[in-house]
N, C-alpha and C. Protein backbone atom coordinates (compact mmCIF):
# COMPACT_ATOMS: atom_id res chain seq x y z
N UNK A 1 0.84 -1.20 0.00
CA UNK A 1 0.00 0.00 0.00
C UNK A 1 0.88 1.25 0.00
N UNK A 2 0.33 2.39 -0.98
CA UNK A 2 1.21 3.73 -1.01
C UNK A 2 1.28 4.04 0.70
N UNK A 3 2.31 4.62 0.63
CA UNK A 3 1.99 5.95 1.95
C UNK A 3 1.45 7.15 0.96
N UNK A 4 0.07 7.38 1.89
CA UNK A 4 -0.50 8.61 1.58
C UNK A 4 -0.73 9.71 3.02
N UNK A 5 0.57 9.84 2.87
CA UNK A 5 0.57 10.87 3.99
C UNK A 5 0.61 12.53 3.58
N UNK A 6 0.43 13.11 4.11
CA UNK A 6 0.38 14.83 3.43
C UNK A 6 1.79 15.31 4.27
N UNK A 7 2.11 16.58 3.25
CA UNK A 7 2.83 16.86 3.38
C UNK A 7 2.95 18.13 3.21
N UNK A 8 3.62 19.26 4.07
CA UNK A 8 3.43 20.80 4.38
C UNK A 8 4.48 21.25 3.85
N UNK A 9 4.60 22.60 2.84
CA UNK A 9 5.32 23.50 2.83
C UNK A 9 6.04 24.20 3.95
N UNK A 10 7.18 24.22 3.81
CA UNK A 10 7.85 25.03 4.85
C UNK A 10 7.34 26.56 4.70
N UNK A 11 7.50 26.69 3.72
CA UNK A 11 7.36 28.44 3.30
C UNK A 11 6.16 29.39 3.43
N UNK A 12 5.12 28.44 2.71
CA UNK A 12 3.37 29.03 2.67
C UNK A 12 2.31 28.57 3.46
N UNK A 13 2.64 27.10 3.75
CA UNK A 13 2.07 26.42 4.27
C UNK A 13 1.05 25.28 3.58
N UNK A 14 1.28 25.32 2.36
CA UNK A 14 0.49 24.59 1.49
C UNK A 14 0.82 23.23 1.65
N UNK A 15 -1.02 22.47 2.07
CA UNK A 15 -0.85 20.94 2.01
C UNK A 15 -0.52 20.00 0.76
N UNK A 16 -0.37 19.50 0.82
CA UNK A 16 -0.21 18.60 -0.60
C UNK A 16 -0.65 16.90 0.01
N UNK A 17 -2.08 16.71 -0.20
CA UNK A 17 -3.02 15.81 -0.19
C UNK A 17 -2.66 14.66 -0.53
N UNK A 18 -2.22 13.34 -0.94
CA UNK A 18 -2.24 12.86 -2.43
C UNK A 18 -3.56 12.25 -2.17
N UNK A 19 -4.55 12.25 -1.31
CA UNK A 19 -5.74 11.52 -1.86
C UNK A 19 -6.54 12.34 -2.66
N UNK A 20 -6.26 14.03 -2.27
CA UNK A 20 -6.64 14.98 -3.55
C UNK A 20 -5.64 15.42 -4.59
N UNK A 21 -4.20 15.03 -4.25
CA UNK A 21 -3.32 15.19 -5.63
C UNK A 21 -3.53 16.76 -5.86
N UNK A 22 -2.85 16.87 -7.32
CA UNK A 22 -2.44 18.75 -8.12
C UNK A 22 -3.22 18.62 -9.09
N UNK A 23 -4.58 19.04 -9.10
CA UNK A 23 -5.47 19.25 -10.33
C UNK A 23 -4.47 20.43 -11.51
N UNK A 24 -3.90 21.38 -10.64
CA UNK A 24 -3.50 22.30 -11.47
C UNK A 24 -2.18 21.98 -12.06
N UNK A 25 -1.37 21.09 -11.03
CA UNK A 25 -0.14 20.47 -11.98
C UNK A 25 -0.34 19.21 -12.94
N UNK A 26 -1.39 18.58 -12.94
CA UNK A 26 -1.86 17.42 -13.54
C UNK A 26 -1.18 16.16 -12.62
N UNK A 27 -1.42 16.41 -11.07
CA UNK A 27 -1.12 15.21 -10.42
C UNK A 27 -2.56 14.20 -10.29
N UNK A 28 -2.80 13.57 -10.24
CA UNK A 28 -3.68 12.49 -9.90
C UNK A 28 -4.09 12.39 -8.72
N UNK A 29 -5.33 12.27 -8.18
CA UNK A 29 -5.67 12.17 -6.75
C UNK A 29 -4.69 10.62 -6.59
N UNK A 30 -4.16 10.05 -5.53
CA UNK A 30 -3.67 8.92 -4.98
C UNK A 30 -2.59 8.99 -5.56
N UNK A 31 -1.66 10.04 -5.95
CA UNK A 31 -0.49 10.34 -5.90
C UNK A 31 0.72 10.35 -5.08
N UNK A 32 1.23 9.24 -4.01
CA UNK A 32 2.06 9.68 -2.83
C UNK A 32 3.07 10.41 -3.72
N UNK A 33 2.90 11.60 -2.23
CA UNK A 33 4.16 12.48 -2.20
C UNK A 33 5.34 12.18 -2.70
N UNK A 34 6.07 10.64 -3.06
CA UNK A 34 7.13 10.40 -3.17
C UNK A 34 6.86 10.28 -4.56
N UNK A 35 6.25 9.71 -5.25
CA UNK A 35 5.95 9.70 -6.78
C UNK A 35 5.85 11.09 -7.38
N UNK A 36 5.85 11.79 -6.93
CA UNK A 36 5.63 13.93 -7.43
C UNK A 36 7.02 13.26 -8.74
N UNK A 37 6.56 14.41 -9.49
CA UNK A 37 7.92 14.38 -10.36
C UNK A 37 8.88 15.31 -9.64
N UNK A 38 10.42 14.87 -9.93
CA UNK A 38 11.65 15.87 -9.01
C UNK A 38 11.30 17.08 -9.36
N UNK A 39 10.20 17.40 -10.41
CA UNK A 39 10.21 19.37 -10.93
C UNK A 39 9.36 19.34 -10.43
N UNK A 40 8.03 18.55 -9.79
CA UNK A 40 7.46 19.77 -8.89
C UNK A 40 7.43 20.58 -8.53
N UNK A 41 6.61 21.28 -7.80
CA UNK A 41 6.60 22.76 -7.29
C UNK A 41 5.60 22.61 -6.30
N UNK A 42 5.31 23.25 -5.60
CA UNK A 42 4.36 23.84 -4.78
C UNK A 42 3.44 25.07 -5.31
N UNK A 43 2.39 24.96 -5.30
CA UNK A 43 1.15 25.62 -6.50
C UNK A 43 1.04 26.79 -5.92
N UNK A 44 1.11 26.81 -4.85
CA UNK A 44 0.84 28.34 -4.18
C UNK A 44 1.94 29.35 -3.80
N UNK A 45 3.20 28.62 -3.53
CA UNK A 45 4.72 29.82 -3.83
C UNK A 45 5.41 29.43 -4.66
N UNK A 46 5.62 27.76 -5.30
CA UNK A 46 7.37 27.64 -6.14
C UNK A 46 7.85 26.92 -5.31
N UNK A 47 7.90 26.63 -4.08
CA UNK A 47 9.02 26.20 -3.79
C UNK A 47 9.18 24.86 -3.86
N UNK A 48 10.47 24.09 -4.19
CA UNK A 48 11.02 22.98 -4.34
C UNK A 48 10.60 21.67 -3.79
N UNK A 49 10.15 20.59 -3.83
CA UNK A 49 10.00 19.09 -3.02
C UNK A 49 10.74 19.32 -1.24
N UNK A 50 12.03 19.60 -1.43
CA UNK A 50 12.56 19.57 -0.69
C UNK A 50 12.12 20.40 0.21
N UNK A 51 11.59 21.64 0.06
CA UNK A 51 10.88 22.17 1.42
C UNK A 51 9.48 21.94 1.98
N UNK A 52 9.05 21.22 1.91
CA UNK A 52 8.18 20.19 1.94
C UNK A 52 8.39 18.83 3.18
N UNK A 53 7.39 19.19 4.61
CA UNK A 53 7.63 18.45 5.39
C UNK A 53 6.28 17.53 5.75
N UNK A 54 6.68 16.51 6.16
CA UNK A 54 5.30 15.12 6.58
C UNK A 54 4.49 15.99 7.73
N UNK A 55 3.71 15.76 7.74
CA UNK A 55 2.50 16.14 8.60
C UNK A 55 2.15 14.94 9.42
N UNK A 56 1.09 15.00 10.07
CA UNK A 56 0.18 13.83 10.87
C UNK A 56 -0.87 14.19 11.21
């Protein structure tokens, strides 16, 4: 089974769902976080995968 855990922007605070996925990047709902492509972004500032932390 994926991990579908969410995961927070350091910067804006933007969740990143994967059971709702990036309609606007063309992610797929049931997307884990780890499958993102490395160019992701964060939809609401830019910033990188890497600033991007697990939630609970």
């Amino acid at each position: 089974m994926k991990n579908l855990q969410k995961y927070k922007c350091v910067f804006c605070g933007h969740i990143y769902d994967p059971k709702i996925g990036d309609e606007k990047s063309g992610i797929a709902p049931g997307t884990a976080f780890e499958d993102l492509p490395e160019n992701w972004r964060c939809p609401s500032c830019g910033a990188e995968k890497e600033y991007f932390k697990p939630i609970d």
